[in-house]
C-alpha atoms as a PDB file:
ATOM      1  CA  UNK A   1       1.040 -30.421  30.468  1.00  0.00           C
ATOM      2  CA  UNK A   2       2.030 -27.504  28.204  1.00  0.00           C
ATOM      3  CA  UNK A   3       0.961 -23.803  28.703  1.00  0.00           C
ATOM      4  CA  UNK A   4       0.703 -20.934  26.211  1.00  0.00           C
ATOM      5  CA  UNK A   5       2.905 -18.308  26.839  1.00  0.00           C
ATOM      6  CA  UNK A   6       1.789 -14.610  25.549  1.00  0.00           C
ATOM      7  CA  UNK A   7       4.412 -11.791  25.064  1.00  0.00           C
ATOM      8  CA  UNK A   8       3.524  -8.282  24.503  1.00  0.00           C
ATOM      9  CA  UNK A   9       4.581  -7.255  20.792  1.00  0.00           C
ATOM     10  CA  UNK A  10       4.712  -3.779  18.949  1.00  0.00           C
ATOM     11  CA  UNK A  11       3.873  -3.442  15.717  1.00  0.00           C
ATOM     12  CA  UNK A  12       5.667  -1.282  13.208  1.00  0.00           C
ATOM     13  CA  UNK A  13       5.602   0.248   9.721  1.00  0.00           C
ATOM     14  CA  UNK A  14       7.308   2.543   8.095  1.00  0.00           C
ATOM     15  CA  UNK A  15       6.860   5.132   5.722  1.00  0.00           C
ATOM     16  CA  UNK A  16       9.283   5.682   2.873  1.00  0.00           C
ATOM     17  CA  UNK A  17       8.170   9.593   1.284  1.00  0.00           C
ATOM     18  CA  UNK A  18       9.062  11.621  -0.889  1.00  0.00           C
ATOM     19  CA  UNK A  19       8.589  15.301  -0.717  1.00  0.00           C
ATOM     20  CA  UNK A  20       8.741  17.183  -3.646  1.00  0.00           C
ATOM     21  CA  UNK A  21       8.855  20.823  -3.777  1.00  0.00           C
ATOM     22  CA  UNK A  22      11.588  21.765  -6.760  1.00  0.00           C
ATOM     23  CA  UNK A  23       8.125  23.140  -8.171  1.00  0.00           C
ATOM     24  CA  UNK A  24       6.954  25.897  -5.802  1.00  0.00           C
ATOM     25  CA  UNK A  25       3.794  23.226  -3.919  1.00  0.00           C
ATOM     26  CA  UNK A  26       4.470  20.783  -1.883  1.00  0.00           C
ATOM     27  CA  UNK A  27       3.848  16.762  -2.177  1.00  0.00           C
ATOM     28  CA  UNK A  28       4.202  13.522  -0.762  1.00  0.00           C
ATOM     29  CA  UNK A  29       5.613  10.960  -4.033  1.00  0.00           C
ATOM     30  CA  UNK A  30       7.113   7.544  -3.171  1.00  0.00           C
ATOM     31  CA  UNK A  31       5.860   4.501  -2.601  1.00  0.00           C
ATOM     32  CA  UNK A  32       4.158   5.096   0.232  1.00  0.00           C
ATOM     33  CA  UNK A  33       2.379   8.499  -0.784  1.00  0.00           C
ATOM     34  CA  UNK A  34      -0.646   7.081   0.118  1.00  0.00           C
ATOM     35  CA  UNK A  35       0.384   6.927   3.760  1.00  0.00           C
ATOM     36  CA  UNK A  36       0.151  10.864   3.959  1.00  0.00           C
ATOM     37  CA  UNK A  37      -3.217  12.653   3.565  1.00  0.00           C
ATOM     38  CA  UNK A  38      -1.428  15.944   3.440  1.00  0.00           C
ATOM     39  CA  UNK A  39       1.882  18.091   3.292  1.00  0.00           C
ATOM     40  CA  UNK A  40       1.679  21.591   3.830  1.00  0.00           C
ATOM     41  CA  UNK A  41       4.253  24.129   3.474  1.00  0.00           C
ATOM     42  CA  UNK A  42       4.128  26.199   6.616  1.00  0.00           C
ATOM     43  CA  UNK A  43       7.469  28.324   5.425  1.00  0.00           C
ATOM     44  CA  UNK A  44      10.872  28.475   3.848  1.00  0.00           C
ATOM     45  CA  UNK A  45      12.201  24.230   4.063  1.00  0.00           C
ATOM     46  CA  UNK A  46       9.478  23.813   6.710  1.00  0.00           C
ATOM     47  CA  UNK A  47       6.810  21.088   5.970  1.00  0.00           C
ATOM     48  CA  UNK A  48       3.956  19.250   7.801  1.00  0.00           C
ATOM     49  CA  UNK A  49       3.301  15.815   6.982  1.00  0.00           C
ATOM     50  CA  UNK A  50      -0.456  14.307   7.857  1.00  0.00           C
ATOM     51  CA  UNK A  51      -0.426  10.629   8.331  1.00  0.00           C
ATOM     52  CA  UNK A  52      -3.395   9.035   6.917  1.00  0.00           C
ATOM     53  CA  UNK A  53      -3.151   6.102  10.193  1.00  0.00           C
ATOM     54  CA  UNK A  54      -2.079   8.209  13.436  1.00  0.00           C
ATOM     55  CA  UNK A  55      -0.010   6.158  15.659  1.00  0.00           C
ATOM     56  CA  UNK A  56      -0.887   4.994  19.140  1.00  0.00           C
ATOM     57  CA  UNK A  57       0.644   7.648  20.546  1.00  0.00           C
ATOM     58  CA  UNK A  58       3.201  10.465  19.616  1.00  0.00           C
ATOM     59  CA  UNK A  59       6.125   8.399  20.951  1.00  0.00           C
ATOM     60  CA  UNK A  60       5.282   6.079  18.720  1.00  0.00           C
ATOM     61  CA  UNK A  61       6.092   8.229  15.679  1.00  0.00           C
ATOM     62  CA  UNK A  62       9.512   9.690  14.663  1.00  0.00           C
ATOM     63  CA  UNK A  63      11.768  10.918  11.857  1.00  0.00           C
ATOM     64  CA  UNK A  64      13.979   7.405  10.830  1.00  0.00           C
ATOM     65  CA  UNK A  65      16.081   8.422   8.107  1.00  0.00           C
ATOM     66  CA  UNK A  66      16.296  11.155   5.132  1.00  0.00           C
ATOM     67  CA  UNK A  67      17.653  11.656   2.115  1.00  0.00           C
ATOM     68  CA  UNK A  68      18.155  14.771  -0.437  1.00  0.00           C
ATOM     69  CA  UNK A  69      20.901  17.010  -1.979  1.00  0.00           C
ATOM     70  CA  UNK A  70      24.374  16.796   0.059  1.00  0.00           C
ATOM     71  CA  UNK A  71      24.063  20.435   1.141  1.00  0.00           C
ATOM     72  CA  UNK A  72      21.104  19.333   3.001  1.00  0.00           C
ATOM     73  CA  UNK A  73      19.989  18.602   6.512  1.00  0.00           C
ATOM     74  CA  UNK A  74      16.589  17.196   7.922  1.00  0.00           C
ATOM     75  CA  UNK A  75      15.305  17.470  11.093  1.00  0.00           C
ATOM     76  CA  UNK A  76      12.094  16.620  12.897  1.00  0.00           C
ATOM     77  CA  UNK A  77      10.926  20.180  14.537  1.00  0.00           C
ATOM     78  CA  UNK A  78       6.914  18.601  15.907  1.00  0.00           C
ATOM     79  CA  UNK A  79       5.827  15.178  16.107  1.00  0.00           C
ATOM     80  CA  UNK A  80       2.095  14.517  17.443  1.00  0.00           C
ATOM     81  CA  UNK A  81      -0.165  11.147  16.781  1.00  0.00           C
ATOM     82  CA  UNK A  82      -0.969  12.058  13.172  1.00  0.00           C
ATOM     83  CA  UNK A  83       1.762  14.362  12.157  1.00  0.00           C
ATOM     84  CA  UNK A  84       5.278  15.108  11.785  1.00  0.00           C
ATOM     85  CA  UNK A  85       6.537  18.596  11.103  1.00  0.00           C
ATOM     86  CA  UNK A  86       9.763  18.418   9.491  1.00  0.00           C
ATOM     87  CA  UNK A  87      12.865  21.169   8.654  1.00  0.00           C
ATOM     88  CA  UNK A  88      14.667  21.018   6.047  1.00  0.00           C
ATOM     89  CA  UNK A  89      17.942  23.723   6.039  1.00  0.00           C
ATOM     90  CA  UNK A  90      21.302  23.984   4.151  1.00  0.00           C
ATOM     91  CA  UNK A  91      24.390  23.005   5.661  1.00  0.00           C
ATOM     92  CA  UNK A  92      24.841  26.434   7.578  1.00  0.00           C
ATOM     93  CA  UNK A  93      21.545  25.765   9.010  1.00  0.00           C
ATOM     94  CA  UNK A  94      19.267  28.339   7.335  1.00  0.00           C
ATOM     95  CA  UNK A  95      16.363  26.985   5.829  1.00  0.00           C
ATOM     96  CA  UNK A  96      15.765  26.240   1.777  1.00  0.00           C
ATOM     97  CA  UNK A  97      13.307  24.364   0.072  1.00  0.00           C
ATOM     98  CA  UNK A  98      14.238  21.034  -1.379  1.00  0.00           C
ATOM     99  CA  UNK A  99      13.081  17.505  -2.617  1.00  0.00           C
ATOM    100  CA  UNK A 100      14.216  15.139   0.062  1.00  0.00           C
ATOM    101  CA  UNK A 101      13.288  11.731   1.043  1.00  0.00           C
ATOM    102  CA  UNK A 102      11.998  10.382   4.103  1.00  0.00           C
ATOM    103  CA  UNK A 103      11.649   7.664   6.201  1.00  0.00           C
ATOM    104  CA  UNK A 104       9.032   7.738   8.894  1.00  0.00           C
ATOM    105  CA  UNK A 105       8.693   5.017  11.747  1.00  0.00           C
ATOM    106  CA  UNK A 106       5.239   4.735  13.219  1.00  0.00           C
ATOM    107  CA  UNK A 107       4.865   1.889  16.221  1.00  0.00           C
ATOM    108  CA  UNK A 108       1.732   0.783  16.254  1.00  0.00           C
ATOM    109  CA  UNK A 109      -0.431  -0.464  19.243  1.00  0.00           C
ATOM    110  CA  UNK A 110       1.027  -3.263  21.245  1.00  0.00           C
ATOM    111  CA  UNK A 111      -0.698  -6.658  21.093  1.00  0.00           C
ATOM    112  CA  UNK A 112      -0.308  -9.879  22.549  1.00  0.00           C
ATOM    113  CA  UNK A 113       0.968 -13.224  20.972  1.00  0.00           C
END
């Protein structure tokens, strides 16, 4: 007699963005641009990204990997079910504006299998 055997799984995507701000506004590029429903610029380097498909809950959402100039340093500074809020400073930690490249992780609700 065989049995089914059901695991919990999580599900998980990831975002690859683009921020571009070499031009004064804020706004998500990339191949996933249509992940974000907004990026506002809430200050010097400081940026908050709106996820168009909040995650299950704000554990479930976090800063992956970045990429920009190599004077440049990333850092998530608020991280909620729909949102990320991101920093982005020099390498003497004081905040610029600058095109950089994200990856963002969301974990989406676990189901069984």
């Amino acid at each position: 007699m065989s049995r089914s055997v059901k695991t919990a799984q999580i599900g998980m995507r990831e975002l690859l963005v683009s921020i571009a701000d070499s031009a004064g506004t804020p706004a998500a590029a990339g191949p996933d641009k249509y992940g974000i429903t907004s990026v506002t610029d809430l200050g010097v380097g400081n940026y908050l990204l709106i996820l168009k498909s909040p995650a299950s809950n704000s554990k479930d959402l976090f800063l992956k990997g970045w990429s920009g100039p190599a004077d440049t340093a990333v850092a998530a500074t608020a991280i909620a079910f729909d949102r990320i809020t991101i920093q982005v400073t020099d390498l003497a930690n004081v905040a610029k504006d600058a095109d950089v490249s994200l990856t963002i992780g969301v974990q989406d609700s676990r189901y069984e299998v």
